[in-house]
Protein backbone atom coordinates (compact mmCIF):
# COMPACT_ATOMS: atom_id res chain seq x y z
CA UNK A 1 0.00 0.00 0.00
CA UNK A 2 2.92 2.61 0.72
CA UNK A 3 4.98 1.53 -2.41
CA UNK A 4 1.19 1.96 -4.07
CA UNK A 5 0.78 5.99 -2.18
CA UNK A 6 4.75 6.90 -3.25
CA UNK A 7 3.48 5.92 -7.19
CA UNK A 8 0.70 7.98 -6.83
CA UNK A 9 2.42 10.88 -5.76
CA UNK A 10 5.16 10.50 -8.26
CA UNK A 11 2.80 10.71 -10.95
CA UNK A 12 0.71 13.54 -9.79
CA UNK A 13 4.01 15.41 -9.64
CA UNK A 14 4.94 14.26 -12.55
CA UNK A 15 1.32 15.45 -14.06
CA UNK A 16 1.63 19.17 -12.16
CA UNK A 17 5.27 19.62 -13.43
CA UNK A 18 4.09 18.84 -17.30
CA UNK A 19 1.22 21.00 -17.01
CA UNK A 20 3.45 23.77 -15.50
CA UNK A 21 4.84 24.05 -19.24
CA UNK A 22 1.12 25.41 -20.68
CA UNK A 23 1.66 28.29 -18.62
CA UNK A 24 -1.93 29.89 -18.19
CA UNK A 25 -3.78 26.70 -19.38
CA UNK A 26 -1.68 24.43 -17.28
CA UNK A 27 -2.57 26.78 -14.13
CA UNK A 28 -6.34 26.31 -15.30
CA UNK A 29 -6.40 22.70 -15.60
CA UNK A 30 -4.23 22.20 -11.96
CA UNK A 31 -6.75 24.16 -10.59
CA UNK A 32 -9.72 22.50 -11.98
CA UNK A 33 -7.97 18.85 -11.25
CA UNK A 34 -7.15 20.33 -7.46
CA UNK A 35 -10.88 21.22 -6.48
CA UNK A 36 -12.65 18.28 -8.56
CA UNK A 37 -11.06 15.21 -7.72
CA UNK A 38 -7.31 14.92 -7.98
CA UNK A 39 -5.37 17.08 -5.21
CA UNK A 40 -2.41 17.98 -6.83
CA UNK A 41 0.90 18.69 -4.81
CA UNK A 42 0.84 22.32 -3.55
CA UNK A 43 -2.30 22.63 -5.70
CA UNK A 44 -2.67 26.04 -8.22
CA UNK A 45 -0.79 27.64 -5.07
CA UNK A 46 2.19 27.19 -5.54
CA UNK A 47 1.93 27.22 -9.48
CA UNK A 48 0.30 30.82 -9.31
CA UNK A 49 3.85 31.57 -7.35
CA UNK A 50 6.06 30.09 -9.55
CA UNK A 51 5.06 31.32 -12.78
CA UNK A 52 4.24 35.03 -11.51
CA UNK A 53 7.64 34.92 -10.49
CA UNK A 54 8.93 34.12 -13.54
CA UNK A 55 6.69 35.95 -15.49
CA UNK A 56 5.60 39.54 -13.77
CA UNK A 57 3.42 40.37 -16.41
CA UNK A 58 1.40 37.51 -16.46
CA UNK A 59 0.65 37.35 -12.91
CA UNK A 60 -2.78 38.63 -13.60
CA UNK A 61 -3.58 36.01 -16.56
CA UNK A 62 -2.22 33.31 -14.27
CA UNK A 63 -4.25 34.29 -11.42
CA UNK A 64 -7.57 35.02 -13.70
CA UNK A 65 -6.74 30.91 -14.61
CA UNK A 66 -6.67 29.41 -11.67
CA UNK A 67 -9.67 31.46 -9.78
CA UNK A 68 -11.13 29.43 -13.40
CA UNK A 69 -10.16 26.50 -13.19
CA UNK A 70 -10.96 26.63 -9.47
CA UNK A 71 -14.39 27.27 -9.76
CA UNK A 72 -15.18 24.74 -12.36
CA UNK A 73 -13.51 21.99 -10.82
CA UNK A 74 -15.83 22.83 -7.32
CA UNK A 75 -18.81 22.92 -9.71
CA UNK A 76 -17.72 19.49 -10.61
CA UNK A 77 -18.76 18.45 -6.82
CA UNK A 78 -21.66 21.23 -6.80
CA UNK A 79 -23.58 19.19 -9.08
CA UNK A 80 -22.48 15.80 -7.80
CA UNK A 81 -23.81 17.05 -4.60
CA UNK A 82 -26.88 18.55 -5.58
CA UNK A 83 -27.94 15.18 -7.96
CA UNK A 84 -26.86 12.97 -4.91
CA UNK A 85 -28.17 14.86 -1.86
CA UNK A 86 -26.75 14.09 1.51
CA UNK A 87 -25.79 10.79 0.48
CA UNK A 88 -22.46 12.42 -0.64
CA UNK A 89 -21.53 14.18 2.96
CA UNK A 90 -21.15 10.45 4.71
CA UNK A 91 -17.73 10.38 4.62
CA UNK A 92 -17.81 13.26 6.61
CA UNK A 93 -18.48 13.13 10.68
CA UNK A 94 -22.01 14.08 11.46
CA UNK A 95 -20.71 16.93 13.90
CA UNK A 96 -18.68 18.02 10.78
CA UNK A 97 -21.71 18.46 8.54
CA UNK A 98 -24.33 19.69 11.12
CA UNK A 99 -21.63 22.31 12.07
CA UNK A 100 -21.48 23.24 8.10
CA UNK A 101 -25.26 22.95 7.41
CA UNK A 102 -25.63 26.03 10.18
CA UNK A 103 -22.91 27.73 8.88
CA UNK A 104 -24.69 27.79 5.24
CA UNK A 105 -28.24 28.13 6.47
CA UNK A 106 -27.22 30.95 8.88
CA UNK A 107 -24.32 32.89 6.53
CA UNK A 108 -25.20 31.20 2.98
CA UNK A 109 -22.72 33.37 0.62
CA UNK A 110 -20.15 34.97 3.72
CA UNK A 111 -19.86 30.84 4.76
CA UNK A 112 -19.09 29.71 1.34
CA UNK A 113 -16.43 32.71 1.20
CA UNK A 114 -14.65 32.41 4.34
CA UNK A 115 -14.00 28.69 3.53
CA UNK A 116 -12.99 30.00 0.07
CA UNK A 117 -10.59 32.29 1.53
CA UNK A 118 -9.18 30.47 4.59
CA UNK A 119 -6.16 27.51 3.87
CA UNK A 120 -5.90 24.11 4.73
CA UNK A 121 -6.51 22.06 6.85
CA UNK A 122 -9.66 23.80 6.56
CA UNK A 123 -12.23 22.06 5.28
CA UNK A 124 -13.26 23.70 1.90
CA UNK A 125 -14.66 20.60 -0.31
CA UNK A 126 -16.59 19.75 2.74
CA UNK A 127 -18.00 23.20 2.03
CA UNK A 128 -18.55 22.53 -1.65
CA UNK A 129 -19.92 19.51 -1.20
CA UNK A 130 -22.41 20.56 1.58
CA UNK A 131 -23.54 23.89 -1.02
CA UNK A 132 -24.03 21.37 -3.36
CA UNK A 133 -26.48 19.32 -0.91
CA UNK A 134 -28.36 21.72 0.63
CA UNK A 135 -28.93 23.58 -2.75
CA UNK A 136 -27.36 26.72 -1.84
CA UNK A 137 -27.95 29.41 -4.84
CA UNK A 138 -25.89 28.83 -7.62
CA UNK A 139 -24.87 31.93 -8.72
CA UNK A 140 -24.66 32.82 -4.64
CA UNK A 141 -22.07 29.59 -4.24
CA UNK A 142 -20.19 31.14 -7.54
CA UNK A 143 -20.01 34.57 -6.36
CA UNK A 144 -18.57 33.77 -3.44
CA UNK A 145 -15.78 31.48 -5.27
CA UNK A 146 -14.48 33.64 -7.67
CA UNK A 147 -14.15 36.54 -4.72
CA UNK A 148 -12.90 34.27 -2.29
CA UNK A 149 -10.41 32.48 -4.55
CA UNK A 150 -9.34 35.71 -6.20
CA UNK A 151 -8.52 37.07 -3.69
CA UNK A 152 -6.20 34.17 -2.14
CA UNK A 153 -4.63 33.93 -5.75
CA UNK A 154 -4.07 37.52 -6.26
CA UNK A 155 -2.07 37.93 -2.99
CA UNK A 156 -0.08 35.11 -4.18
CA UNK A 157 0.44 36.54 -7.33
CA UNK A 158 1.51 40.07 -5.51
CA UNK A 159 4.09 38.61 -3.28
CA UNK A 160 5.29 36.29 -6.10
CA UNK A 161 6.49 39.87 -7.81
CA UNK A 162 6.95 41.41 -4.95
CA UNK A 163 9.29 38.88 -3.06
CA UNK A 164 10.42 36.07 -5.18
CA UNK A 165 11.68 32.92 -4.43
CA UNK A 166 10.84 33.96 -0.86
CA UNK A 167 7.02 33.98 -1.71
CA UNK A 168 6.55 30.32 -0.69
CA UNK A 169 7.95 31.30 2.90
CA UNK A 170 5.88 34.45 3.43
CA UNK A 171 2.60 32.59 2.02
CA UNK A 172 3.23 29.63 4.41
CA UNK A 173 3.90 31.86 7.41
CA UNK A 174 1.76 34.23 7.19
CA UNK A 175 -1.49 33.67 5.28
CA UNK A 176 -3.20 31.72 8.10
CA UNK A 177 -2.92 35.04 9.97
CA UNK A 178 -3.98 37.15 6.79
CA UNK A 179 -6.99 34.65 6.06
CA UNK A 180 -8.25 34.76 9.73
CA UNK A 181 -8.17 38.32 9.90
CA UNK A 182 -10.09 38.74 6.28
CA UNK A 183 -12.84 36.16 7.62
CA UNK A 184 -12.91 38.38 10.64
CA UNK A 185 -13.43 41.49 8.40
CA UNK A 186 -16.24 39.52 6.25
CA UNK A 187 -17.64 39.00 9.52
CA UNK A 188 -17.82 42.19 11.60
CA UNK A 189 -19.22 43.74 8.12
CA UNK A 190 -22.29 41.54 8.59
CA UNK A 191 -22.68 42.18 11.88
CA UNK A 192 -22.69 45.32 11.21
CA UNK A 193 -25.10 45.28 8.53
CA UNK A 194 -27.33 42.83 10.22
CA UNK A 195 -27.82 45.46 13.03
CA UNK A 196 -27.99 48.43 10.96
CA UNK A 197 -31.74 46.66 9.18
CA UNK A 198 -32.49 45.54 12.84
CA UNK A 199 -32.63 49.69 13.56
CA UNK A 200 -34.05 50.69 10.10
CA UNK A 201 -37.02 47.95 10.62
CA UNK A 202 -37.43 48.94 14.02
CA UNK A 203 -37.04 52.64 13.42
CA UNK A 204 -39.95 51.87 10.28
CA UNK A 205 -41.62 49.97 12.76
């Protein structure tokens, strides 16, 4: 079984590094093979990174890719989930999916963001899966996708330019921090909201 895992890895290296060569395409296809069914090493990450370093003015195409390529590879489980209902989430622990189930039935799009937005280990296709399930809006689950995923990209795309070979480091140290405080952001905004149409219904009222 071991010898079995090392092959599989090889060749899903192997895969990433010759789809590296398309450049922009390659990026979109990692990205679509990451969030559909076949994590890839380091996923788009670390090939948005790479080639944005070697290529400063194509940091924007690269990152425009992979948010792609992204999205259409978590449609991929969008659908799945929506044909196949919660028959799809078993693999999951039950506290695991009742905790996600509030999350989307009390926060809908800002849910599906954060979990766009935040890194691993947290657990995104659980997310994907349970939008899918619970028949979450499509163009709501979308939205908040391409924002959440564009915005993870871009910065990776920035410090790519910005810093280099170095990028890697920064990204690794420092994103959980960066991603927490953004889904702290997203979430003090709707608080804030939320409260402001408690007043103007009461003040209506």
């Amino acid at each position: 079984m071991k010898t079995l895992l090392l092959g599989i890895g090889s060749t899903m290296k192997s895969l990433q590094a010759m789809l590296i060569g398309f450049g922009a395409l390659g990026i979109l296809a990692i990205g679509f093979m990451d969030a559909a069914f076949i994590p890839l090493p380091g996923g788009p990450d670390v090939v948005v990174m790479a080639l944005s370093h070697n290529n400063h003015a194509m940091m924007p195409v690269y990152v425009l890719a992979a948010v792609i390529g992204s999205t259409l590879g978590s449609l991929i489980l969008y659908f799945a989930a929506r044909k196949g209902g919660q028959a799809v989430l078993r693999k999951f622990s039950p506290e695991k999916r009742a905790r996600v189930e509030d999350l989307l039935e009390r926060y809908d799009i800002l849910a599906m963001l954060l979990a766009s937005v935040l890194p691993p280990p947290f657990p995104f296709k659980l997310f994907v899966l349970s939008a899918g399930a619970f028949k979450m809006q499509l163009w709501r689950f979308v939205a908040a996708l391409v924002v959440g995923r564009g915005f993870r990209f871009l910065l990776e795309g920035i410090l790519a330019v910005k810093y280099g070979e170095q990028a890697m480091d920064i990204f690794k140290n420092h994103y959980p921090k960066i991603g927490l405080g953004v889904a702290a952001a997203i979430i003090v905004i709707y608080l804030f909201n939320s409260l402001l149409k408690k007043r103007r219904r009461e003040a209506t009222s």
